[in-house]
C-alpha atoms as a PDB file:
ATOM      1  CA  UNK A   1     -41.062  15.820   3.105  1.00  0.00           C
ATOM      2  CA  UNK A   2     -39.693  12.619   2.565  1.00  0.00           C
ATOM      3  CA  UNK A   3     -35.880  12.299   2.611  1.00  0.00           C
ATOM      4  CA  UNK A   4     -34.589  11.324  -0.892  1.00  0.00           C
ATOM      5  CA  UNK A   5     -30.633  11.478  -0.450  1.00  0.00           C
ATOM      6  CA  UNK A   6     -28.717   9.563   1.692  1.00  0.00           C
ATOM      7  CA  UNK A   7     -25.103   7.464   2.044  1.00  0.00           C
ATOM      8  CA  UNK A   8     -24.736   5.509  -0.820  1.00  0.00           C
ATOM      9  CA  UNK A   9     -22.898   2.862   0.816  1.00  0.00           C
ATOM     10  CA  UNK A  10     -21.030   2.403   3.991  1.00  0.00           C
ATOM     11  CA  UNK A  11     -18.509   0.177   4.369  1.00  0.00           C
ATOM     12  CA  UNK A  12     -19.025  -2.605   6.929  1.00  0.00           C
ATOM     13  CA  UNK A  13     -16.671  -2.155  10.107  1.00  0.00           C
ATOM     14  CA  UNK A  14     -14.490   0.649   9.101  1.00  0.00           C
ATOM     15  CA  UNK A  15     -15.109   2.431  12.449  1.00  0.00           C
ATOM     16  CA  UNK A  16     -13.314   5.906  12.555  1.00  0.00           C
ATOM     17  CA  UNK A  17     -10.462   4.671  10.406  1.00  0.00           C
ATOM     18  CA  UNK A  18     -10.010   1.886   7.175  1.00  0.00           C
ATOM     19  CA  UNK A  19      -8.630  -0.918   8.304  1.00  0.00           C
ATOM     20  CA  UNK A  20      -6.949  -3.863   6.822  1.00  0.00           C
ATOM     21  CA  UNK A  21      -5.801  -7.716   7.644  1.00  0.00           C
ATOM     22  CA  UNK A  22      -2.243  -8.052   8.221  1.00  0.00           C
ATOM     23  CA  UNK A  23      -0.177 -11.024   8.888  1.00  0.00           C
ATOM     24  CA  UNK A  24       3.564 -11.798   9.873  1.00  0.00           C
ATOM     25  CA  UNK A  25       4.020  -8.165   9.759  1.00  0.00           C
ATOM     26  CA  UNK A  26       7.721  -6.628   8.308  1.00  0.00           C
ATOM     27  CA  UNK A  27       8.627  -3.007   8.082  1.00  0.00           C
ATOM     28  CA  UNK A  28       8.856  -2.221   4.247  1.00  0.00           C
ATOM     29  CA  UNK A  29      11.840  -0.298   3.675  1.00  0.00           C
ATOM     30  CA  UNK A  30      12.975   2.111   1.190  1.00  0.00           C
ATOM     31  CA  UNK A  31      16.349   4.290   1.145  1.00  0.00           C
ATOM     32  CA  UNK A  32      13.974   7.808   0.647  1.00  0.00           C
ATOM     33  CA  UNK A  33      11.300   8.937  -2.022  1.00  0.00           C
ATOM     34  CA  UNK A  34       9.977   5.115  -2.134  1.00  0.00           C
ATOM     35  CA  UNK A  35      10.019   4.453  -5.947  1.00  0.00           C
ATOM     36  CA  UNK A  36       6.912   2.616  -7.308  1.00  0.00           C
ATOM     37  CA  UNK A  37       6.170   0.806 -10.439  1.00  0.00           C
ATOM     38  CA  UNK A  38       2.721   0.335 -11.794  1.00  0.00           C
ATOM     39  CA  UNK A  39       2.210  -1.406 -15.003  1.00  0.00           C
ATOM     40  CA  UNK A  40      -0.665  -1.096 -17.007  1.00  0.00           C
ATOM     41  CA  UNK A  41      -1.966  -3.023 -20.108  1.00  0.00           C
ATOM     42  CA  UNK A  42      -4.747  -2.968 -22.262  1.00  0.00           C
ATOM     43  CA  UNK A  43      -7.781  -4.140 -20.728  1.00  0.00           C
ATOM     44  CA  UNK A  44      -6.414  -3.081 -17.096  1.00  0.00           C
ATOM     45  CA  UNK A  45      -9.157  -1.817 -14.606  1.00  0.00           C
ATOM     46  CA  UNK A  46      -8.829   2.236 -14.688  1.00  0.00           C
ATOM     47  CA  UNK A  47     -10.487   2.436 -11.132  1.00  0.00           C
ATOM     48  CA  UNK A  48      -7.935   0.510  -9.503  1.00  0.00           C
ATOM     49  CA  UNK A  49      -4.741   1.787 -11.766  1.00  0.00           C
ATOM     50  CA  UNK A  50      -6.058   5.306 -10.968  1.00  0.00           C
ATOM     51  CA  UNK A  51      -6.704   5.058  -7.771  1.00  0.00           C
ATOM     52  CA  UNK A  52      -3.152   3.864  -6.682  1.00  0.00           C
ATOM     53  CA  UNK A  53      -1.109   6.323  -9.044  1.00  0.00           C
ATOM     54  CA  UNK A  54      -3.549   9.141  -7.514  1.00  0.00           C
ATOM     55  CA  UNK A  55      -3.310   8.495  -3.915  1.00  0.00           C
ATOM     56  CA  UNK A  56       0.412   6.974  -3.840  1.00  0.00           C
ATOM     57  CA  UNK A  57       1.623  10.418  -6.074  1.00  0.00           C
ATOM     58  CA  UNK A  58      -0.948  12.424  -3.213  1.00  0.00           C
ATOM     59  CA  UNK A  59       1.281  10.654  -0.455  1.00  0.00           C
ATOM     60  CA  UNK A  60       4.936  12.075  -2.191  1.00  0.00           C
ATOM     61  CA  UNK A  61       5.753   8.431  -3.890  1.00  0.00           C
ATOM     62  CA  UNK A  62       7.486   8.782  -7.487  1.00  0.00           C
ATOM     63  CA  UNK A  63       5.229   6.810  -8.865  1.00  0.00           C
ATOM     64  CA  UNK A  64       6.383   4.993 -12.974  1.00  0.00           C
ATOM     65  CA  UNK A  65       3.359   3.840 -14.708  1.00  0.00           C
ATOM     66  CA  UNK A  66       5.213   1.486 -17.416  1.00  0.00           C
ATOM     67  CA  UNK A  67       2.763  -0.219 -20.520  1.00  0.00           C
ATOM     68  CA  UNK A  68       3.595  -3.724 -21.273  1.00  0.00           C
ATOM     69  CA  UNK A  69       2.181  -3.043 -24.642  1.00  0.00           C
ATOM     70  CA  UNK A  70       4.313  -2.021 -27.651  1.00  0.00           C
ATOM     71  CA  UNK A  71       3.026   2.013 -27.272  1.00  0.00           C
ATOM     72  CA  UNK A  72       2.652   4.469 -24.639  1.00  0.00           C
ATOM     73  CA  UNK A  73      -1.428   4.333 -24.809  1.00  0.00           C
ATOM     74  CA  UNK A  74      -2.928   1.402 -23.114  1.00  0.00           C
ATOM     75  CA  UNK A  75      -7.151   1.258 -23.268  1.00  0.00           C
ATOM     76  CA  UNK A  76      -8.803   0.584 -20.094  1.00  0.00           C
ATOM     77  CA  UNK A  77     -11.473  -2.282 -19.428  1.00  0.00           C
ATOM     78  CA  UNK A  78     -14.600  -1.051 -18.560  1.00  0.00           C
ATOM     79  CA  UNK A  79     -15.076   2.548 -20.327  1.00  0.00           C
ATOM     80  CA  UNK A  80     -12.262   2.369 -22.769  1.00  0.00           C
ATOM     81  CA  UNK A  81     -10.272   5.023 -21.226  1.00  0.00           C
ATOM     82  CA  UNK A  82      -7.225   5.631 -22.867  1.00  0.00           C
ATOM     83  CA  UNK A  83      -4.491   5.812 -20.143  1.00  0.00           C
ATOM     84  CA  UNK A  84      -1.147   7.500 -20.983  1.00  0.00           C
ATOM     85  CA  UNK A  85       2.256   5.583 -19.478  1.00  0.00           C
ATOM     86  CA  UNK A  86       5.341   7.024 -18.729  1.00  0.00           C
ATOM     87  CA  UNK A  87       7.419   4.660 -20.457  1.00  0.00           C
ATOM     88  CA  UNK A  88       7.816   1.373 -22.135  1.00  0.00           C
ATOM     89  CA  UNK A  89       7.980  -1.869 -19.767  1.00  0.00           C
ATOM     90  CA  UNK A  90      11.556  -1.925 -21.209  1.00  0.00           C
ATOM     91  CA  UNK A  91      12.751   0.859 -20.003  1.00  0.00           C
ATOM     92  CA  UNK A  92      11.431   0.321 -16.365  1.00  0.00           C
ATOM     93  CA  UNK A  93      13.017  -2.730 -16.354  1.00  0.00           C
ATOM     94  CA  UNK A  94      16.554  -0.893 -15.955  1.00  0.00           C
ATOM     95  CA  UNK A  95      15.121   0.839 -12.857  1.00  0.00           C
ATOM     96  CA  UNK A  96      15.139  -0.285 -10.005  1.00  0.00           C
ATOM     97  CA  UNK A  97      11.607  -0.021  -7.515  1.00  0.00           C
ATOM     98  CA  UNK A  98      10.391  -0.385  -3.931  1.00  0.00           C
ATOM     99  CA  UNK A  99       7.679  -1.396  -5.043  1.00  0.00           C
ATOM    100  CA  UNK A 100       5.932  -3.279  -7.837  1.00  0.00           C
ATOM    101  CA  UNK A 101       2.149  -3.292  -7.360  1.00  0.00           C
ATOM    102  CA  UNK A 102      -0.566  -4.344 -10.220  1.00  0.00           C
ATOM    103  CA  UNK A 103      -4.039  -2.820 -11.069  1.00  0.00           C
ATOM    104  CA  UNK A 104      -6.256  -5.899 -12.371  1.00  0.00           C
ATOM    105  CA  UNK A 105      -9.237  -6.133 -15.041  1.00  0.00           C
ATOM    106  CA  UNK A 106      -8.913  -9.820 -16.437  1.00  0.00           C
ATOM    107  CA  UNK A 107      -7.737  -8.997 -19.840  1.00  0.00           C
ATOM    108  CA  UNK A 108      -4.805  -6.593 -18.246  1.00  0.00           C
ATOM    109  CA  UNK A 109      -4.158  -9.560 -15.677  1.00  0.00           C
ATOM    110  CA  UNK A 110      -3.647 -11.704 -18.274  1.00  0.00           C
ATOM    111  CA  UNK A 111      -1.469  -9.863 -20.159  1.00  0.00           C
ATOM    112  CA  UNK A 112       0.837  -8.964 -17.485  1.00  0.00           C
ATOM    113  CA  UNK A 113       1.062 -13.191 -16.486  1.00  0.00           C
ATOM    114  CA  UNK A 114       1.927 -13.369 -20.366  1.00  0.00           C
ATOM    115  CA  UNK A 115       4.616 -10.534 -20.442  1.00  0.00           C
ATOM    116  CA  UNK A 116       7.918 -12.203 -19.598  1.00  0.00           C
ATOM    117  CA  UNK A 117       9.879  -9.039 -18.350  1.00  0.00           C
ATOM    118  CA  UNK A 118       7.499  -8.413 -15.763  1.00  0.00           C
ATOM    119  CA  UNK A 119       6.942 -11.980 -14.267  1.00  0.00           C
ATOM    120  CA  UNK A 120      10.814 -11.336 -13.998  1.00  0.00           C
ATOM    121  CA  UNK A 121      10.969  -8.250 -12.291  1.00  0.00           C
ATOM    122  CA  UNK A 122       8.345  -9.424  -9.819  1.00  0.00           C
ATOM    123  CA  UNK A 123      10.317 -12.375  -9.055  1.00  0.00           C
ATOM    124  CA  UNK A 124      13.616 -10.446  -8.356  1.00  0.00           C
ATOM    125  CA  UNK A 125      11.756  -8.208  -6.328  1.00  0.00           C
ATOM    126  CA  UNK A 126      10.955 -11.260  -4.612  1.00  0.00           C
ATOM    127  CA  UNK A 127      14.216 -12.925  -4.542  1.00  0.00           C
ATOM    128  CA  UNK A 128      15.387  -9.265  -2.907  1.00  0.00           C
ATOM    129  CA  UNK A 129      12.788  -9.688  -0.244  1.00  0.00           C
ATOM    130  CA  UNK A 130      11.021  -6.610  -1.235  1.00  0.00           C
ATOM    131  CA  UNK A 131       7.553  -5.565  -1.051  1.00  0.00           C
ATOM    132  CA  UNK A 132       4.786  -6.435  -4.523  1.00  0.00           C
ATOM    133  CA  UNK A 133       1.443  -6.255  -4.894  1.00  0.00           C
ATOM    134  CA  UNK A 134      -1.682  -6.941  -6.946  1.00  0.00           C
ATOM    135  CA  UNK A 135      -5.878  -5.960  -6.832  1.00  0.00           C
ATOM    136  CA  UNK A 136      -8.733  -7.934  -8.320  1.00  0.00           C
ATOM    137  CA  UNK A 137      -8.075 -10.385 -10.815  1.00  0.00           C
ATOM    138  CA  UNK A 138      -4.186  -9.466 -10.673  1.00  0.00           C
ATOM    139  CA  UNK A 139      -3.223 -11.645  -7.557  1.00  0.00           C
ATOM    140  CA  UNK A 140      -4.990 -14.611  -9.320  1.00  0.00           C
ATOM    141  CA  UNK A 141      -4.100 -14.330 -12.625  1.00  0.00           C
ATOM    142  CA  UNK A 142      -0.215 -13.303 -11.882  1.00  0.00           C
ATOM    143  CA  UNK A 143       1.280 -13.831  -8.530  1.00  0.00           C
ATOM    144  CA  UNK A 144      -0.805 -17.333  -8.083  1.00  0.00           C
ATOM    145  CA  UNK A 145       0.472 -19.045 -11.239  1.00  0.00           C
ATOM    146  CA  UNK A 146       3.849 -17.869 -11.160  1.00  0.00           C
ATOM    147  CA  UNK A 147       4.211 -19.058  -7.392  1.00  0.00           C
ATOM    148  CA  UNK A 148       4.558 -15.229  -6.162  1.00  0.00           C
ATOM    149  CA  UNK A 149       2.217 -16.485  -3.128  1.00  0.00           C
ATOM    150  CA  UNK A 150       3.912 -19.353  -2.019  1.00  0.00           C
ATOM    151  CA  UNK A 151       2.742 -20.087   1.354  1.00  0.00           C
ATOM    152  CA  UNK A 152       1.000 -16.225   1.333  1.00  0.00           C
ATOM    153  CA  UNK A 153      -2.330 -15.116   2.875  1.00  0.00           C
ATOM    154  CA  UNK A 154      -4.067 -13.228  -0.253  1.00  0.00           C
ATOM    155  CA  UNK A 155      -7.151 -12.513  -1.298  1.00  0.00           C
ATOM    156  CA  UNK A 156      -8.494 -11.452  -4.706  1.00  0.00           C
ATOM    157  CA  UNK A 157     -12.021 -10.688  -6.995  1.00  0.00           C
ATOM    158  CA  UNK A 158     -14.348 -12.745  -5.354  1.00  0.00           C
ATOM    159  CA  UNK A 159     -15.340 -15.079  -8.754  1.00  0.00           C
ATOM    160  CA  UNK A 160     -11.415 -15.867  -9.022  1.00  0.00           C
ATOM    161  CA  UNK A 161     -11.172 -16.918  -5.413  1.00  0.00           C
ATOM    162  CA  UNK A 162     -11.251 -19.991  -6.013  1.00  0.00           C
ATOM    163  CA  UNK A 163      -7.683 -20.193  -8.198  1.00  0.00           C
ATOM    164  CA  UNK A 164      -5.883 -19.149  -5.054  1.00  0.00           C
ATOM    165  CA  UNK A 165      -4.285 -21.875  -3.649  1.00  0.00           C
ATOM    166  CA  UNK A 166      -4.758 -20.544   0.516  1.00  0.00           C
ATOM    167  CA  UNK A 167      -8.271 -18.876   0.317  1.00  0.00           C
ATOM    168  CA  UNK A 168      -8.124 -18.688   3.868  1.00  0.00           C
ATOM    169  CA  UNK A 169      -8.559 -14.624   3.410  1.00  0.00           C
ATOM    170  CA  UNK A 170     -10.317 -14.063   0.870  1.00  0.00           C
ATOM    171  CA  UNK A 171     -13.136 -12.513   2.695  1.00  0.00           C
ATOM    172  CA  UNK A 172     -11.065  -9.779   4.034  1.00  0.00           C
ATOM    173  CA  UNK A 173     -10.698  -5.944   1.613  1.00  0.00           C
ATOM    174  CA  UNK A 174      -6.934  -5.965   1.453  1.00  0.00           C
ATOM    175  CA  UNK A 175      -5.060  -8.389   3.320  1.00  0.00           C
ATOM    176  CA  UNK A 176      -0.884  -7.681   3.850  1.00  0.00           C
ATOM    177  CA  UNK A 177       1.205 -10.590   4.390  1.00  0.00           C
ATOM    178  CA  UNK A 178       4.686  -9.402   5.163  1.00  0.00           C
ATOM    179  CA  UNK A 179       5.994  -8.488   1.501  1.00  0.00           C
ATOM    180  CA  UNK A 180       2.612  -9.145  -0.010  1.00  0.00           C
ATOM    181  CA  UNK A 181      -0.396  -6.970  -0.252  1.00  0.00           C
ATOM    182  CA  UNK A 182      -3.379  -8.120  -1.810  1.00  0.00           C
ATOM    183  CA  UNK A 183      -6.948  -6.585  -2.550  1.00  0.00           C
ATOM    184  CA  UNK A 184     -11.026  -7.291  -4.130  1.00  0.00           C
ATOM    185  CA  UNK A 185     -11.972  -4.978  -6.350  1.00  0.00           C
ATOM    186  CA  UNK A 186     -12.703  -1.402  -7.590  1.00  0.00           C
ATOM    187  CA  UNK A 187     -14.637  -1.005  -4.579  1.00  0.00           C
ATOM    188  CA  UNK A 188     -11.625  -1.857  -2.188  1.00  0.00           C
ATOM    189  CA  UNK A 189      -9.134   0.265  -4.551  1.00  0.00           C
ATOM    190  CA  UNK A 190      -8.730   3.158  -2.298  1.00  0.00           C
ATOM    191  CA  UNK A 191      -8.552   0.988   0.665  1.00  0.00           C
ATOM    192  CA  UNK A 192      -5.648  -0.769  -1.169  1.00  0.00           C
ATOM    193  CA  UNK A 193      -3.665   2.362  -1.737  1.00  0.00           C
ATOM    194  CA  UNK A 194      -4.052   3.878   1.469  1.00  0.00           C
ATOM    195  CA  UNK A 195      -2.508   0.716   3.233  1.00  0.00           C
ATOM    196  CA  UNK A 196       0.174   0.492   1.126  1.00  0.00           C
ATOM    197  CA  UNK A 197       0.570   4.210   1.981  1.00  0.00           C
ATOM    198  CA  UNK A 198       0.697   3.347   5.582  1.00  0.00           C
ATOM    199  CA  UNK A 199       3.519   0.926   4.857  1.00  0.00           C
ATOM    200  CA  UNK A 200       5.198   2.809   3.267  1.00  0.00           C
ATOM    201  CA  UNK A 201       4.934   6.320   5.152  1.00  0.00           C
ATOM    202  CA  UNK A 202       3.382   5.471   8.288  1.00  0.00           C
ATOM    203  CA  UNK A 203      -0.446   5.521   9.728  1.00  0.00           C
ATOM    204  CA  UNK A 204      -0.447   9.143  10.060  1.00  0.00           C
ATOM    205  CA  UNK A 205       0.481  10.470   6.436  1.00  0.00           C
ATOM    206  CA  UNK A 206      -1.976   7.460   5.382  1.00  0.00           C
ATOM    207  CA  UNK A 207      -4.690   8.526   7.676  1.00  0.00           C
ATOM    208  CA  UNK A 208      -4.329  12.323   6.785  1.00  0.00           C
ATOM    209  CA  UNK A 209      -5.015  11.755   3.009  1.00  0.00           C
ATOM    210  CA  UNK A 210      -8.009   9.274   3.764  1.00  0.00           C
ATOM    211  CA  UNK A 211      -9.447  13.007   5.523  1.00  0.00           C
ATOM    212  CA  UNK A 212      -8.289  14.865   2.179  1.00  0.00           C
ATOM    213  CA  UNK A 213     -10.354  12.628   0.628  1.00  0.00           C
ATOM    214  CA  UNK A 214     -13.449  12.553   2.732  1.00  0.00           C
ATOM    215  CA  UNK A 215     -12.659   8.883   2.748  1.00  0.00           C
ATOM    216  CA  UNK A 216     -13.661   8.733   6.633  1.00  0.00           C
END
Protein backbone atom coordinates (compact mmCIF):
# COMPACT_ATOMS: atom_id res chain seq x y z
CA UNK A 1 0.00 0.00 0.00
CA UNK A 2 1.24 3.20 -0.79
CA UNK A 3 1.77 5.65 2.10
CA UNK A 4 -0.66 8.63 1.77
CA UNK A 5 -0.02 10.67 5.13
CA UNK A 6 2.95 12.14 6.12
CA UNK A 7 4.61 15.53 7.94
CA UNK A 8 3.13 18.34 6.49
CA UNK A 9 6.02 20.48 6.89
CA UNK A 10 9.15 20.48 8.88
CA UNK A 11 10.80 23.30 9.77
CA UNK A 12 14.35 23.72 8.43
CA UNK A 13 17.07 23.40 11.31
CA UNK A 14 15.00 23.26 14.37
CA UNK A 15 16.96 20.20 15.64
CA UNK A 16 15.48 18.88 19.01
CA UNK A 17 14.48 22.36 20.11
CA UNK A 18 13.11 25.93 18.18
CA UNK A 19 15.59 28.13 18.01
CA UNK A 20 15.92 31.77 17.39
CA UNK A 21 18.64 34.67 16.38
CA UNK A 22 19.61 36.74 19.19
CA UNK A 23 21.84 39.67 19.37
CA UNK A 24 23.40 41.96 22.17
CA UNK A 25 21.54 39.84 24.51
CA UNK A 26 19.84 41.65 27.97
CA UNK A 27 17.93 39.85 30.64
CA UNK A 28 14.24 41.17 30.35
CA UNK A 29 13.05 41.90 33.66
CA UNK A 30 9.81 42.05 35.31
CA UNK A 31 8.98 42.61 39.20
CA UNK A 32 6.60 39.06 39.11
CA UNK A 33 3.50 37.91 36.96
CA UNK A 34 5.19 39.74 33.78
CA UNK A 35 2.23 41.91 32.54
CA UNK A 36 1.69 41.91 28.72
CA UNK A 37 -0.18 44.08 26.40
CA UNK A 38 -1.41 42.96 23.05
CA UNK A 39 -3.36 45.25 20.93
CA UNK A 40 -5.50 44.23 18.32
CA UNK A 41 -7.33 46.14 15.49
CA UNK A 42 -9.46 45.41 12.78
CA UNK A 43 -7.81 43.72 10.07
CA UNK A 44 -5.08 42.20 12.61
CA UNK A 45 -3.79 38.62 11.69
CA UNK A 46 -5.85 36.13 14.16
CA UNK A 47 -3.02 33.43 13.78
CA UNK A 48 -0.44 35.51 15.15
CA UNK A 49 -2.75 37.55 17.88
CA UNK A 50 -3.92 34.05 18.95
CA UNK A 51 -1.09 32.41 19.05
CA UNK A 52 0.75 34.83 21.49
CA UNK A 53 -2.34 35.44 23.93
CA UNK A 54 -2.62 31.42 23.88
CA UNK A 55 0.83 30.40 24.57
CA UNK A 56 1.97 33.59 26.73
CA UNK A 57 -1.57 32.99 29.07
CA UNK A 58 -0.31 28.84 28.79
CA UNK A 59 3.14 30.12 30.25
CA UNK A 60 1.25 32.11 33.55
CA UNK A 61 1.66 35.79 31.80
CA UNK A 62 -1.47 38.18 32.53
CA UNK A 63 -1.88 38.79 29.31
CA UNK A 64 -4.43 42.52 28.27
CA UNK A 65 -5.61 42.28 24.80
CA UNK A 66 -6.62 46.16 24.36
CA UNK A 67 -8.67 47.24 20.72
CA UNK A 68 -7.51 50.42 19.29
CA UNK A 69 -10.88 50.62 17.73
CA UNK A 70 -13.80 52.54 19.29
CA UNK A 71 -15.59 48.90 20.57
CA UNK A 72 -14.56 45.85 22.24
CA UNK A 73 -15.00 43.61 18.86
CA UNK A 74 -12.21 43.93 16.44
CA UNK A 75 -12.63 41.60 12.94
CA UNK A 76 -9.70 39.66 12.00
CA UNK A 77 -7.93 39.71 8.44
CA UNK A 78 -8.06 36.64 6.82
CA UNK A 79 -11.41 34.73 8.00
CA UNK A 80 -13.19 37.60 9.58
CA UNK A 81 -13.01 36.31 13.00
CA UNK A 82 -14.46 38.44 15.38
CA UNK A 83 -11.96 38.72 18.32
CA UNK A 84 -13.24 39.94 21.73
CA UNK A 85 -10.69 42.57 23.75
CA UNK A 86 -10.49 43.10 27.19
CA UNK A 87 -10.64 46.69 27.15
CA UNK A 88 -10.42 49.88 25.27
CA UNK A 89 -6.75 51.10 24.18
CA UNK A 90 -7.66 53.90 26.67
CA UNK A 91 -7.90 52.20 29.44
CA UNK A 92 -4.60 50.16 28.95
CA UNK A 93 -2.94 53.14 28.54
CA UNK A 94 -3.20 53.82 32.48
CA UNK A 95 -1.51 50.43 33.02
CA UNK A 96 1.51 49.93 33.09
CA UNK A 97 3.23 46.55 30.99
CA UNK A 98 6.40 44.48 30.66
CA UNK A 99 5.71 44.05 27.67
CA UNK A 100 4.08 45.52 24.57
CA UNK A 101 4.17 43.08 21.65
CA UNK A 102 1.99 43.45 18.22
CA UNK A 103 0.20 40.75 16.07
CA UNK A 104 0.41 42.09 12.30
CA UNK A 105 -2.04 41.67 9.15
CA UNK A 106 -1.38 44.96 7.05
CA UNK A 107 -4.63 46.61 7.65
CA UNK A 108 -4.19 46.03 11.69
CA UNK A 109 -0.45 47.26 11.19
CA UNK A 110 -1.58 50.16 9.80
CA UNK A 111 -3.94 51.05 12.12
CA UNK A 112 -1.87 50.62 15.09
CA UNK A 113 1.11 53.15 13.18
CA UNK A 114 -2.08 55.51 12.86
CA UNK A 115 -3.32 55.23 16.56
CA UNK A 116 -1.48 57.93 18.48
CA UNK A 117 -1.80 56.41 22.09
CA UNK A 118 -0.09 53.43 21.14
CA UNK A 119 2.93 54.83 19.08
CA UNK A 120 3.18 56.57 22.60
CA UNK A 121 3.13 53.83 24.83
CA UNK A 122 5.62 51.96 22.66
CA UNK A 123 7.92 54.77 22.80
CA UNK A 124 7.85 55.12 26.67
CA UNK A 125 8.33 51.61 26.89
CA UNK A 126 11.26 52.42 24.97
CA UNK A 127 12.43 55.44 26.68
CA UNK A 128 12.12 52.95 30.02
CA UNK A 129 14.41 50.51 28.33
CA UNK A 130 11.87 47.84 28.38
CA UNK A 131 11.22 45.00 26.22
CA UNK A 132 8.41 45.49 22.70
CA UNK A 133 7.71 43.56 20.03
CA UNK A 134 6.01 43.08 16.67
CA UNK A 135 5.26 39.89 13.87
CA UNK A 136 4.71 40.18 10.15
CA UNK A 137 3.82 43.33 8.74
CA UNK A 138 3.83 44.95 12.39
CA UNK A 139 7.68 45.60 12.70
CA UNK A 140 7.48 47.33 9.24
CA UNK A 141 4.56 49.14 9.33
CA UNK A 142 5.03 50.42 13.18
CA UNK A 143 8.32 50.17 14.88
CA UNK A 144 10.26 51.09 11.39
CA UNK A 145 8.49 54.40 10.73
CA UNK A 146 8.27 55.57 14.10
CA UNK A 147 12.15 54.91 14.62
CA UNK A 148 11.34 51.99 17.30
CA UNK A 149 14.38 50.10 15.45
CA UNK A 150 16.91 52.54 15.49
CA UNK A 151 20.09 50.84 14.94
CA UNK A 152 18.00 47.22 15.67
CA UNK A 153 18.50 43.82 13.97
CA UNK A 154 14.71 42.91 12.88
CA UNK A 155 13.18 41.07 10.56
CA UNK A 156 9.60 41.08 9.26
CA UNK A 157 6.93 39.50 6.31
CA UNK A 158 9.17 38.77 3.70
CA UNK A 159 7.31 41.27 0.82
CA UNK A 160 7.81 44.24 3.47
CA UNK A 161 11.47 43.48 3.94
CA UNK A 162 12.47 45.77 2.05
CA UNK A 163 10.99 48.99 4.28
CA UNK A 164 13.34 47.95 7.04
CA UNK A 165 16.04 50.10 7.15
CA UNK A 166 18.94 47.08 8.49
CA UNK A 167 17.64 43.96 6.54
CA UNK A 168 20.63 42.34 7.60
CA UNK A 169 18.18 39.56 9.38
CA UNK A 170 15.55 39.27 7.68
CA UNK A 171 16.12 35.75 6.70
CA UNK A 172 16.09 34.54 10.18
CA UNK A 173 12.13 33.26 12.01
CA UNK A 174 12.33 35.58 14.98
CA UNK A 175 15.31 37.48 15.59
CA UNK A 176 15.77 39.24 19.45
CA UNK A 177 17.86 42.20 19.65
CA UNK A 178 18.24 43.11 23.28
CA UNK A 179 14.74 44.90 23.96
CA UNK A 180 13.47 44.02 20.53
CA UNK A 181 11.92 40.88 19.26
CA UNK A 182 10.88 40.58 15.87
CA UNK A 183 9.18 37.77 13.68
CA UNK A 184 7.81 36.53 9.65
CA UNK A 185 4.66 35.40 9.64
CA UNK A 186 1.75 33.12 10.73
CA UNK A 187 3.99 30.37 10.11
CA UNK A 188 6.74 31.66 12.62
CA UNK A 189 3.86 32.76 15.23
CA UNK A 190 4.40 30.05 17.67
CA UNK A 191 8.06 30.30 17.32
CA UNK A 192 7.59 34.01 18.25
CA UNK A 193 5.72 33.34 21.42
CA UNK A 194 7.70 30.66 22.70
CA UNK A 195 10.93 32.92 22.62
CA UNK A 196 9.45 35.59 24.15
CA UNK A 197 8.38 32.95 26.71
CA UNK A 198 11.93 32.00 27.19
CA UNK A 199 12.75 35.62 27.95
CA UNK A 200 10.59 36.06 29.95
CA UNK A 201 10.45 32.70 32.12
CA UNK A 202 13.45 30.96 31.15
CA UNK A 203 14.33 28.02 28.44
CA UNK A 204 12.82 25.44 30.51
CA UNK A 205 9.11 26.71 31.13
CA UNK A 206 9.49 27.74 27.26
CA UNK A 207 10.71 24.40 26.21
CA UNK A 208 8.08 22.46 28.38
CA UNK A 209 5.04 24.11 26.63
CA UNK A 210 6.67 23.67 23.04
CA UNK A 211 6.21 19.53 24.36
CA UNK A 212 2.50 20.46 25.52
CA UNK A 213 2.09 21.43 22.27
CA UNK A 214 3.68 18.71 20.24
CA UNK A 215 5.58 21.63 18.86
CA UNK A 216 8.93 19.41 18.89
Amino acid sequence: MEEVAGPLYVRPQHGAEYTIEELNSVEWKCGGTPQILVPVANGSEEMEALNLIDVLRRAGANVTIASVEDKLQIVTRRHKFNLIADMLLDEATKMRFDLIVMPGGLQGAQKFSSTKKLVDLLKKQADLNKPYGAICASPAHVLEPHGLLKGKKATAFPPMSHLLTDQSACEHRVVVDGNIITSRAPGTATEFALAIVEKLFGREKAVSIAKELIFI
